[in-house]
Protein backbone atom coordinates (compact mmCIF):
# COMPACT_ATOMS: atom_id res chain seq x y z
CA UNK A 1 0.00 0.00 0.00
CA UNK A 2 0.73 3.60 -0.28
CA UNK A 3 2.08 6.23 2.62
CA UNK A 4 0.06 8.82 1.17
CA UNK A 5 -1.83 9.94 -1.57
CA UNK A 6 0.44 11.78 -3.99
CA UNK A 7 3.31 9.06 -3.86
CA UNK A 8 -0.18 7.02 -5.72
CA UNK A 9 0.05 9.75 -7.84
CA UNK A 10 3.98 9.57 -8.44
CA UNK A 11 3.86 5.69 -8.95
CA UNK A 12 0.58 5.91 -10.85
CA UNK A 13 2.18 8.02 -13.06
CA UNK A 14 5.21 6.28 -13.95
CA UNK A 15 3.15 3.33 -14.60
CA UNK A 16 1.31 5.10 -17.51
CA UNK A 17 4.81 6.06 -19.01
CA UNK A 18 5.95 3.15 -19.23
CA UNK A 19 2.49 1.92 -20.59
CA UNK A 20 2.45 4.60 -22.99
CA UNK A 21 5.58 4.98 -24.37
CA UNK A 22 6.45 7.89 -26.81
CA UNK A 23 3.09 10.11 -26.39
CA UNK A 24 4.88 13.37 -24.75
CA UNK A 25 1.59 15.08 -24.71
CA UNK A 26 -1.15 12.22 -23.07
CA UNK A 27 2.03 12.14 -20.60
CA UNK A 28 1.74 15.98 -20.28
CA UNK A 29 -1.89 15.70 -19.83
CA UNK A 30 -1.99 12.95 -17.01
CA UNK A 31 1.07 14.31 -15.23
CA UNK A 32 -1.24 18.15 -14.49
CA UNK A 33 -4.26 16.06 -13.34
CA UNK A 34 -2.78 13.66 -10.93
CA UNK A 35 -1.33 16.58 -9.69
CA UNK A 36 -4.22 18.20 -8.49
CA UNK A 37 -6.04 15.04 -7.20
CA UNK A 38 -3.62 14.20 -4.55
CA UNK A 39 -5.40 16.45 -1.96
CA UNK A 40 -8.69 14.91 -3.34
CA UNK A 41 -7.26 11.22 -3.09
CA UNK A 42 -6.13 12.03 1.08
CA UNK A 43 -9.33 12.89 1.79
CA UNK A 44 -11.08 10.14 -0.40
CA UNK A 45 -9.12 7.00 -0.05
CA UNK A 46 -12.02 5.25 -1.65
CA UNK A 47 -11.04 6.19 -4.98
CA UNK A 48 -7.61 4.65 -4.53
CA UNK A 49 -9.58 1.59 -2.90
CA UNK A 50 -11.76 1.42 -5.62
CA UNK A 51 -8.92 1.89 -8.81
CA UNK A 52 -10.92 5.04 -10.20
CA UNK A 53 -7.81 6.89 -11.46
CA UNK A 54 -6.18 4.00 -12.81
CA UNK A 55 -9.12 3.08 -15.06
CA UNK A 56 -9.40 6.90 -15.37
CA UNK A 57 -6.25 7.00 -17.14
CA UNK A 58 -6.59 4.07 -19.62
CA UNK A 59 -8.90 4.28 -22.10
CA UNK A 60 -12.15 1.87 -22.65
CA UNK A 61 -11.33 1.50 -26.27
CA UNK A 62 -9.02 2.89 -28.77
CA UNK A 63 -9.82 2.28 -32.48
CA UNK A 64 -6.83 2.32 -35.12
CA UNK A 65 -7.77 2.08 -38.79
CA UNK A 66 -6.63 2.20 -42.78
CA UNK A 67 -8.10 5.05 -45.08
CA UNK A 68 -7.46 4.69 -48.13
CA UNK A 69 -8.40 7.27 -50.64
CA UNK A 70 -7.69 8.58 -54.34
CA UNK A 71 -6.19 12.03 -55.18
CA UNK A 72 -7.06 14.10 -58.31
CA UNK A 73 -4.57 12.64 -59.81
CA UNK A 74 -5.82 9.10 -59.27
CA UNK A 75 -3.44 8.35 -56.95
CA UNK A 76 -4.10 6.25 -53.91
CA UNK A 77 -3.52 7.70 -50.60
CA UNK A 78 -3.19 6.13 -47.24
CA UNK A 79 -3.71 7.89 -44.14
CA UNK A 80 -4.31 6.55 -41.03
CA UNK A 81 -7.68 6.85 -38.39
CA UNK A 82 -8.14 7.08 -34.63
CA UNK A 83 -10.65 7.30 -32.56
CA UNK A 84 -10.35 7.06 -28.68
CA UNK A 85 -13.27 6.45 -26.20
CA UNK A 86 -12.00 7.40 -22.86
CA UNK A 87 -14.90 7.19 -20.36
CA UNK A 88 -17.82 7.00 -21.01
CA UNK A 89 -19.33 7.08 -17.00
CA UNK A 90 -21.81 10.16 -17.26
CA UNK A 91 -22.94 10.04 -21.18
CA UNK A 92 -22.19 9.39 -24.93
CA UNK A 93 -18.36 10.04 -25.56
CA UNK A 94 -17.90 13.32 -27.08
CA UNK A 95 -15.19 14.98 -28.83
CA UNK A 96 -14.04 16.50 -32.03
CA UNK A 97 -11.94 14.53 -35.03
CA UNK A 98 -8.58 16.54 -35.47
CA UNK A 99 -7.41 16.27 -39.09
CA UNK A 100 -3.87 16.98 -39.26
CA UNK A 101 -0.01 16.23 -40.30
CA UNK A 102 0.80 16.05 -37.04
CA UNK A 103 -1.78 13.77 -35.50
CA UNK A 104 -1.06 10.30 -33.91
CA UNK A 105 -2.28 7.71 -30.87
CA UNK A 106 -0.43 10.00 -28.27
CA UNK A 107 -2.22 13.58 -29.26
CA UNK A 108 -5.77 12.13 -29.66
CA UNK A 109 -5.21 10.12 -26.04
CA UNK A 110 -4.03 13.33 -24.51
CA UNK A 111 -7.00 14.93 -26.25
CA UNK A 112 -9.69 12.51 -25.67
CA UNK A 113 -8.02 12.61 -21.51
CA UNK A 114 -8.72 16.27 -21.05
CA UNK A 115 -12.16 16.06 -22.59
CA UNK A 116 -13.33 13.76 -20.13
CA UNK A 117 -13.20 16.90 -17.28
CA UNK A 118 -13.96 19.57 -19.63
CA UNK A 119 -17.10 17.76 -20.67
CA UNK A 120 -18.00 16.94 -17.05
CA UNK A 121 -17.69 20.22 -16.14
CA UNK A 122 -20.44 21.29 -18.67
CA UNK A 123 -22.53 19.64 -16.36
CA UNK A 124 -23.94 18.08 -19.49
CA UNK A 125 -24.25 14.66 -19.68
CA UNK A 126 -21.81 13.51 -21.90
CA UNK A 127 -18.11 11.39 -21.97
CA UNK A 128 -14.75 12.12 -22.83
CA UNK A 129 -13.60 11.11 -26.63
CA UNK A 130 -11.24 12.28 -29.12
CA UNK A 131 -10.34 11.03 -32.77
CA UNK A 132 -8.83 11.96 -35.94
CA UNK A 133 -6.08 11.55 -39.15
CA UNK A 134 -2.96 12.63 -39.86
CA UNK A 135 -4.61 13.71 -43.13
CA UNK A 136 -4.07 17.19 -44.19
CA UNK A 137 -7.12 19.37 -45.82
CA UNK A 138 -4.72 21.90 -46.69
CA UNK A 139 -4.06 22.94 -50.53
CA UNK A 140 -6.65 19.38 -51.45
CA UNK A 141 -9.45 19.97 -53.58
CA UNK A 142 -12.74 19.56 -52.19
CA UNK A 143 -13.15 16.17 -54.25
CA UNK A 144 -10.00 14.73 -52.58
CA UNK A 145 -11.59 16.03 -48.98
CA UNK A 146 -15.06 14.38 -49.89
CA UNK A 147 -13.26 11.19 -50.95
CA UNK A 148 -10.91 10.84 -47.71
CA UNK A 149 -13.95 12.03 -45.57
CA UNK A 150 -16.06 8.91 -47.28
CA UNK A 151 -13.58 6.56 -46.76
CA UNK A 152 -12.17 7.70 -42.99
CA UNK A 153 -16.24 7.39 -42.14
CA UNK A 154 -16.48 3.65 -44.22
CA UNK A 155 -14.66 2.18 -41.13
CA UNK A 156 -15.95 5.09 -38.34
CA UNK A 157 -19.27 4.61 -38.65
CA UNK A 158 -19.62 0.86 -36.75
CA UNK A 159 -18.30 2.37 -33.83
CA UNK A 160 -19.98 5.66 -33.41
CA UNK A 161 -23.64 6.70 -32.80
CA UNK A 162 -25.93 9.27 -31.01
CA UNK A 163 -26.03 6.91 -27.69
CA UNK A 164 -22.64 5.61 -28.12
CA UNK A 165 -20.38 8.48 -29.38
CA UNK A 166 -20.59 11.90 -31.26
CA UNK A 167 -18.13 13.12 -32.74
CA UNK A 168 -17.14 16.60 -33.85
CA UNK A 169 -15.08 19.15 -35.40
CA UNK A 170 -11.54 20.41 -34.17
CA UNK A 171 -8.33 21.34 -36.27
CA UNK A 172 -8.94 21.14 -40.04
CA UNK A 173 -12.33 19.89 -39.55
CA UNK A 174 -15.13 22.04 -40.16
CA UNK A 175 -18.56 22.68 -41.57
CA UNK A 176 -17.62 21.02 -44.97
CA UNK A 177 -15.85 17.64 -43.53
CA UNK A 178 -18.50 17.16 -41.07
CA UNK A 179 -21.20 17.45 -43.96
CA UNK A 180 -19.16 14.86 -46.08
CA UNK A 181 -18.51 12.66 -43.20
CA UNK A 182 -22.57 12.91 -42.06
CA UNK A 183 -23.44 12.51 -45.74
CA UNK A 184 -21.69 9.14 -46.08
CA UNK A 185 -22.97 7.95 -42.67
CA UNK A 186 -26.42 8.36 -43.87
CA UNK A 187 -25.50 6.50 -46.51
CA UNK A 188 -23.99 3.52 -44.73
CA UNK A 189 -26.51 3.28 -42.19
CA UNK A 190 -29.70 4.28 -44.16
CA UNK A 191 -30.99 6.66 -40.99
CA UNK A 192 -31.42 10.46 -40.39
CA UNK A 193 -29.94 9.89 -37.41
CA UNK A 194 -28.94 13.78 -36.75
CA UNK A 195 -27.40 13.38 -33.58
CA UNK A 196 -24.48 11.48 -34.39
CA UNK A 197 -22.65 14.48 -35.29
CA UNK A 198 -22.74 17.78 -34.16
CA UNK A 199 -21.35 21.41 -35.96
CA UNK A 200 -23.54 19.92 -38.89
CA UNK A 201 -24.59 22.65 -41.60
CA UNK A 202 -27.91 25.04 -39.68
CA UNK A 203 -30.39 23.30 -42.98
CA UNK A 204 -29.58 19.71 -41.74
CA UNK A 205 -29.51 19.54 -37.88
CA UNK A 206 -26.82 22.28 -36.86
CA UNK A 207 -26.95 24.65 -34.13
CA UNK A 208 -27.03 28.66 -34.25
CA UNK A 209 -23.93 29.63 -32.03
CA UNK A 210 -22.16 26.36 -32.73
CA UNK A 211 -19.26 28.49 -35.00
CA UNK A 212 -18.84 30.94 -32.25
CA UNK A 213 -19.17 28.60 -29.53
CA UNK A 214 -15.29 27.82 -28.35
CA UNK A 215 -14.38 31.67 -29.09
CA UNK A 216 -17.34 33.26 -27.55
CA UNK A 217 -17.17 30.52 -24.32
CA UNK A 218 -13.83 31.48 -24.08
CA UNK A 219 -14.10 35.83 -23.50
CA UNK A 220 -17.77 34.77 -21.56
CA UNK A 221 -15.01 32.71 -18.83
CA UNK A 222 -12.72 35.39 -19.16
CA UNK A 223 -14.55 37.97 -18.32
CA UNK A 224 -16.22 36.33 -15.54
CA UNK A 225 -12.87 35.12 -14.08
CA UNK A 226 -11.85 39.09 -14.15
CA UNK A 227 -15.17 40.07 -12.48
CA UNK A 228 -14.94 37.93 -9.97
CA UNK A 229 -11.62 40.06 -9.11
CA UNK A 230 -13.27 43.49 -9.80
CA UNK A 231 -11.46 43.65 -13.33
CA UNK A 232 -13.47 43.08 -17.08
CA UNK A 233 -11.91 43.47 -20.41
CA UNK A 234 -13.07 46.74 -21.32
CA UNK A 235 -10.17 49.46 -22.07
CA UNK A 236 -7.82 46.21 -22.09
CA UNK A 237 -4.83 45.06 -24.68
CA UNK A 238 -5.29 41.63 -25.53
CA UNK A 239 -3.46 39.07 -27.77
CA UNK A 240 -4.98 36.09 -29.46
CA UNK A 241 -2.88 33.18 -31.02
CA UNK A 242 -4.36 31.84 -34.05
CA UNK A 243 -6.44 33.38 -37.03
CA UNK A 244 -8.94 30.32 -37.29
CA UNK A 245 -12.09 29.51 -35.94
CA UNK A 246 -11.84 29.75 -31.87
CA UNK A 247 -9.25 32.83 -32.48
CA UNK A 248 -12.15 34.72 -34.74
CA UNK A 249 -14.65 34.01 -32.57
CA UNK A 250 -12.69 35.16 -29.64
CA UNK A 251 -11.70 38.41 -31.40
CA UNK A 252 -14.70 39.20 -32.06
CA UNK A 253 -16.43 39.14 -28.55
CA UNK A 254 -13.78 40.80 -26.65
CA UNK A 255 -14.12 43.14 -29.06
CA UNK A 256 -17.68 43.44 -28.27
CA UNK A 257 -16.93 43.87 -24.61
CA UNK A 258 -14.42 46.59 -25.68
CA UNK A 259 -10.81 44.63 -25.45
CA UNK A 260 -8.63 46.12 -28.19
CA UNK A 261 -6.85 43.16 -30.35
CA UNK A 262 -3.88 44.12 -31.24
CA UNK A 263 -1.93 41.18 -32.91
CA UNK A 264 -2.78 37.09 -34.24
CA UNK A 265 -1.35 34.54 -35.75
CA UNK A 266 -0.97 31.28 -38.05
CA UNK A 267 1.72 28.91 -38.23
CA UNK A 268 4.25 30.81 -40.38
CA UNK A 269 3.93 34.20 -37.71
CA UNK A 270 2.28 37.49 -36.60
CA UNK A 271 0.86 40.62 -37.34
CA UNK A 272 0.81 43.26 -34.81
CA UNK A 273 -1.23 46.04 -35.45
CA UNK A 274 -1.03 49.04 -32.77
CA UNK A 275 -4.26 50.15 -33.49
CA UNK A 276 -6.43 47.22 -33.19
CA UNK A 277 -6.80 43.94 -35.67
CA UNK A 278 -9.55 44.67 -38.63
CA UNK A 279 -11.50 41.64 -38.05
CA UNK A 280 -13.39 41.96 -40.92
CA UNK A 281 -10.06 41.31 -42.93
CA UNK A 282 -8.93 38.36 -41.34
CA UNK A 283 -12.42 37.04 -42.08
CA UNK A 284 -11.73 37.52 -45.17
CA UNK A 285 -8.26 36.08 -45.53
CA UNK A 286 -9.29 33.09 -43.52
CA UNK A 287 -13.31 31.86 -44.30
CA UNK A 288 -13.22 32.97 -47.53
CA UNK A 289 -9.84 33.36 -49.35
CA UNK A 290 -7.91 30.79 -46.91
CA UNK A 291 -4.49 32.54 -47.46
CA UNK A 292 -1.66 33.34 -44.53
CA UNK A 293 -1.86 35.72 -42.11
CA UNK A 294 1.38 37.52 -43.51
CA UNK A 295 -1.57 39.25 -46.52
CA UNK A 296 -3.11 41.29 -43.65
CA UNK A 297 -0.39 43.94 -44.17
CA UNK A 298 -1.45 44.44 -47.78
CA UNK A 299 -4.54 45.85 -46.73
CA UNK A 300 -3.25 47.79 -43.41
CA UNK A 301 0.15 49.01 -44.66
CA UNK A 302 0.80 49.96 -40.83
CA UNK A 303 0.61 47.10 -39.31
CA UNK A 304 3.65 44.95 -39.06
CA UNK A 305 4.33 41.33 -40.10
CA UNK A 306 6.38 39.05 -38.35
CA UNK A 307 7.92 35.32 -39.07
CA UNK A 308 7.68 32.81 -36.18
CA UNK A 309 4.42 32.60 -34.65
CA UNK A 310 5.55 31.60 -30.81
CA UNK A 311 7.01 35.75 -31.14
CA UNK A 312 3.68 37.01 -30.56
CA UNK A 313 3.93 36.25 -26.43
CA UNK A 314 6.76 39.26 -26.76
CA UNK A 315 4.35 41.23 -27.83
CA UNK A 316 3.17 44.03 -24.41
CA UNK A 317 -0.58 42.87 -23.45
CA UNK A 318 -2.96 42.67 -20.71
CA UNK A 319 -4.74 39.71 -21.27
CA UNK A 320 -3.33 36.43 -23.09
CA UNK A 321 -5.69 34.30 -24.74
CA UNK A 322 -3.42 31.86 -26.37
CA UNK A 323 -6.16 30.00 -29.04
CA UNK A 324 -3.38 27.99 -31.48
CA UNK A 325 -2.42 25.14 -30.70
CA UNK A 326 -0.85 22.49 -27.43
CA UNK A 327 2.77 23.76 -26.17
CA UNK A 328 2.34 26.95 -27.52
CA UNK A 329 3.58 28.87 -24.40
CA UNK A 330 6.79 27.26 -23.35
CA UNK A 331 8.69 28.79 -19.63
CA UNK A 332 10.66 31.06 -21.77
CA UNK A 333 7.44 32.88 -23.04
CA UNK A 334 5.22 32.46 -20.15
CA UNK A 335 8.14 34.62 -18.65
CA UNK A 336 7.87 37.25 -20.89
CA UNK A 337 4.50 37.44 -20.37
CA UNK A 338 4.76 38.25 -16.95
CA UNK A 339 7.51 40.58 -17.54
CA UNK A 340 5.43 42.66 -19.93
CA UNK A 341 2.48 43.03 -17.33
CA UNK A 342 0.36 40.29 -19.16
CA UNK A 343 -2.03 39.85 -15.70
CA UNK A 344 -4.71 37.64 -17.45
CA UNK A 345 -4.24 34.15 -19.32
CA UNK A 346 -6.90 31.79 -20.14
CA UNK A 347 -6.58 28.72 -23.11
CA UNK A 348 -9.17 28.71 -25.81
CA UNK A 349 -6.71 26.14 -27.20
CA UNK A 350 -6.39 22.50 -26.19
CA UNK A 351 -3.11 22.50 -23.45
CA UNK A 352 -1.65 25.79 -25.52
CA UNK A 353 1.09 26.05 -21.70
CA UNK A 354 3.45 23.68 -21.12
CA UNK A 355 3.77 22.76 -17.22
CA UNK A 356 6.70 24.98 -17.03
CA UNK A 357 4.78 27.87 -18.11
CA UNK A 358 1.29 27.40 -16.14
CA UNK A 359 3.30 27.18 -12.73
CA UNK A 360 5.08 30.55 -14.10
CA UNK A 361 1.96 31.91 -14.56
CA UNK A 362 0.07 30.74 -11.06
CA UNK A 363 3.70 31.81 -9.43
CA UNK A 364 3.42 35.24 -10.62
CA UNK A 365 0.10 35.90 -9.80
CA UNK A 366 -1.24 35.51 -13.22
CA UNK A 367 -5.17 35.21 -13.50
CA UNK A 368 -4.86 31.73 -15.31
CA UNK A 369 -7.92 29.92 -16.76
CA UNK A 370 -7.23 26.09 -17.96
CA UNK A 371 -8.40 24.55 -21.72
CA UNK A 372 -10.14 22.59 -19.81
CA UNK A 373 -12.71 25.32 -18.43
CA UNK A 374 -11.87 28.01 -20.40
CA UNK A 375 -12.35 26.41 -23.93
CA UNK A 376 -15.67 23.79 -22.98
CA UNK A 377 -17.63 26.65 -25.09
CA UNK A 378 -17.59 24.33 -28.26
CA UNK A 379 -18.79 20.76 -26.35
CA UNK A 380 -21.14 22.59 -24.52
CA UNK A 381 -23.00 24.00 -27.06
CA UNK A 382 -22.07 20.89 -29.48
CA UNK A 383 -24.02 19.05 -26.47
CA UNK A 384 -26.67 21.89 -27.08
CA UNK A 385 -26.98 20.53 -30.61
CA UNK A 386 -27.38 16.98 -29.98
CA UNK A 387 -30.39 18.18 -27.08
CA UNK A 388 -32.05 20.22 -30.36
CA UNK A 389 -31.63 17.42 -32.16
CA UNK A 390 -33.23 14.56 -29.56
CA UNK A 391 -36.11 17.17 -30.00
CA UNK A 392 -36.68 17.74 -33.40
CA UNK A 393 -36.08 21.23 -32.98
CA UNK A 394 -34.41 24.85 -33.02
CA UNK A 395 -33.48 27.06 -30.81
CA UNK A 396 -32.74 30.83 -31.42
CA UNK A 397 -29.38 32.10 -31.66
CA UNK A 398 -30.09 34.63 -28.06
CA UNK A 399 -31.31 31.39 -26.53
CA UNK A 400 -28.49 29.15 -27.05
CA UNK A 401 -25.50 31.78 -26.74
CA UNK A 402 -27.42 32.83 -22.84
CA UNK A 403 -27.58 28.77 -22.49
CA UNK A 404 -23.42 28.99 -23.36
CA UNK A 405 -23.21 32.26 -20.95
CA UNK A 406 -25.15 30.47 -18.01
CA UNK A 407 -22.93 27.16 -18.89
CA UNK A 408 -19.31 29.50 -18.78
CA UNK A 409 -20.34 31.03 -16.06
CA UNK A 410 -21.33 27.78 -13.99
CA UNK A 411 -17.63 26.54 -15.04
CA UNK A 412 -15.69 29.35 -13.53
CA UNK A 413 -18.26 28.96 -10.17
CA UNK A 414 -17.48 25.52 -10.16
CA UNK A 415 -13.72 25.64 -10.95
CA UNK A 416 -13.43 28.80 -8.20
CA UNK A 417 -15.48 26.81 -5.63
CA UNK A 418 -13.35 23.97 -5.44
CA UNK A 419 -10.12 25.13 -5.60
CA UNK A 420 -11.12 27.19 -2.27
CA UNK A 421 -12.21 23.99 -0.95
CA UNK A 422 -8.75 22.26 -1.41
CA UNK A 423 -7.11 25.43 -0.38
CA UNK A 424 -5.74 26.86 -3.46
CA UNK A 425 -8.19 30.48 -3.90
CA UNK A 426 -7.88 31.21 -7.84
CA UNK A 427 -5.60 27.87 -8.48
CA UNK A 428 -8.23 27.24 -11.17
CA UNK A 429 -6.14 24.31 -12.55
CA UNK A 430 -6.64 22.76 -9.78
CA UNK A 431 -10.01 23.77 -8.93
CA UNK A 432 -11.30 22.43 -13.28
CA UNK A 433 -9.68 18.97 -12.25
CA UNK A 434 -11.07 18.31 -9.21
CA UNK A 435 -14.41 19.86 -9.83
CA UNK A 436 -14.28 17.55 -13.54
CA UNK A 437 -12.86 14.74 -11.69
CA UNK A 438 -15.45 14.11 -8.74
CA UNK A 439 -18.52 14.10 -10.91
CA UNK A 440 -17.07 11.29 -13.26
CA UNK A 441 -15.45 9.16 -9.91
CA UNK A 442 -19.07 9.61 -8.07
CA UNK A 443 -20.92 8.18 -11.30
CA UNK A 444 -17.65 5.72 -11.85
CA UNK A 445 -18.17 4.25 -8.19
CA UNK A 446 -21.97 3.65 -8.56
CA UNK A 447 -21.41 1.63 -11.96
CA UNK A 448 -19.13 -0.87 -10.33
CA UNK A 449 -15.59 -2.01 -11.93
CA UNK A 450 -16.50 -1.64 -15.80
């Protein structure tokens, strides 16, 4: 047996290392929460008793596959599938399909890991999954994206469903992919059955709010986090990573609450403009044109362009919302953060700080507001869809974004609540994994050892 709770937590870790060799980022992912459950493990031995974080940490299923497809040129292609089911204790699994270069077992695990507590702390009732391809969408025709989307969903479909698992959109999967991919389920399965996917197209089962929903969750969590400490993003200087669909979205709502923007991003660098991003050109670049970032100077020759997208952390701000990509604040630039005054941070990315850089951030008194809260805008309101769905219906676009404010708002209570219970007042790391974790180990006990 154990002394004590965290060397569990030590041991238990090490054991899903070795388990789970060469995945960095599920190792990442596992190492933050056990972190934070120690002090819930001391004063619930129970869970130890009862194995809830070891079966936490391994996954009910994972689901490899082939996907084979032709290119323009009549080529064939192979690609490869995932699709992990983490837990499934309090609903459906849920989580978006990621489709790009850089996707394997390790990223969709670490994915598919942190969904499990930002779904729970929706308060929705729905599981933790994650899938995807190391296909890239980028510069391929929509034929080619049509024909891998058929194919990746020819072996998807038998394991999915709307009571088993609904997937969604993330990185390089949008409105167009999920139409193909719903299209050819239809087709394999001969049913209308909406609610196996959600951020469908608004004519065939999608939701109003649904493309603003990870953005616009994000500034809603933001903003409460700085109310709750007499503070709001009015008047403020803020920076968002990214130029693509949370990093819009989150533009434009700070925005509305009268944040000035003043520089984003894409994976080739930065443009900084002193006196405040023109949305309505990155729009344009981005949803309709799909070019780089770098053309945004052509149409505001003062704004500045700069290689290397990580430079935009050295960039002076108030508030940090970091909307890229995992890893995306290292130490180095969580330290120039701080030193510029940055006083607010919260992820509308999945995991965008590395643990170096969220203790640098907590250390120096950083308002700092986890993926895992911050960013549950998207499955909340993709949950929102599959409830619209279930009945046949639509809701407004005010009624579901004041369902997405009432559900961001519950998150940050939740998050702030427990962290003061374990003694850590606005360690809202902490606070998202316990308050994620207890709902899943309560309805985890009650089901027995499954």
């Amino acid at each position: 047996m154990y002394s004590n709770a965290r060397q569990y937590c030590d041991d238990l870790f090490q054991r899903v290392v070795a388990r789970n060799a060469n995945e960095p980022e599920f190792h990442q992912a596992v190492r933050e929460v056990l972190d934070s459950l120690a002090v819930v493990l001391e004063r619930h031995p129970e869970y130890i008793e009862e194995g809830i974080v070891e079966r936490l940490v391994e996954p009910e299923r994972q689901i490899i596959f082939r996907v084979p497809w032709v290119d323009d040129s009549g080529r064939v292609q192979v690609n490869r599938g995932f699709r992990v089911q983490f837990n499934s204790a309090i609903g459906p699994y849920k989580g978006g399909l990621r489709f790009h270069p850089s996707v394997n077992v390790g990223i969709i695990k670490f994915l598919g890991f942190e969904q499990i507590f930002k779904n729970s702390l929706t308060g929705l009732p729905i599981g933790g999954g994650k899938g995807g391809s190391d296909f890239d969408p980028k510069g391929k025709s929509d034929g080619e994206v049509m024909r891998f989307c058929q194919s990746f969903m020819a072996e998807l479909y038998r394991h999915i469903g709307q009571d088993i698992d609904v997937p969604a959109g993330d990185i390089g999967v949008g409105a167009r992919e999920i139409g193909y991919m719903y299209g050819q389920y239809k087709r394999l399965t001969g049913a209308c059955e909406a609610g196996v996917l959600t951020g469908k197209g608004l004519i065939y089962g999608g939701s109003l709010v649904r493309k603003q929903a990870t953005g616009y969750g994000l500034v809603y969590f933001t903003e409460e986090m700085m109310n709750d400490h007499g503070d709001s993003l009015r008047g403020k200087t803020v920076l968002v990573s990214g130029s693509g669909n949370v990093s819009i979205y989150t533009t434009e709502k700070a925005m509305e609450l009268g944040a000035k923007i003043v520089a984003m991003s894409d994976s080739n660098g930065y443009v900084y403009d002193a006196g405040g991003i023109d949305l309505d050109i990155v729009k344009q670049l981005k949803e309709v044109e799909r070019k780089r970032i770098s053309e945004y100077v052509k149409h505001r020759p003062a704004a500045e362009y700069h290689p290397g997208w990580t430079g935009i952390w050295n960039v002076p701000c108030d508030v940090a919302l970091p909307c890229a990509t995992q890893n995306e604040i290292d130490a180095q630039s969580a330290q120039t953060l701080v030193k510029n005054g940055c006083r607010v941070v919260a992820e509308g990315a999945n995991m965008p700080t590395s643990l170096e850089g969220t203790e640098i951030f907590l250390q120096g008194g950083v308002l700092f507001g986890p993926a895992k809260a911050a960013n549950a805008g998207g499955v909340a309101t993709s949950a929102l869809e599959m409830s619209q769905n279930s009945m046949r219906l639509s809701w407004t676009f005010e009624e579901v974004d004041e369902k997405l404010r009432r559900i961001m708002k519950n998150i940050y209570v939740a998050s702030s609540q427990a962290a003061v219970e374990y003694g850590r007042r606005d360690n809202l790391v902490l606070g998202a994994n316990v308050a994620g974790f207890k709902k899943v180990a309560e309805a985890m006990m009650a089901q027995g050892v499954v």
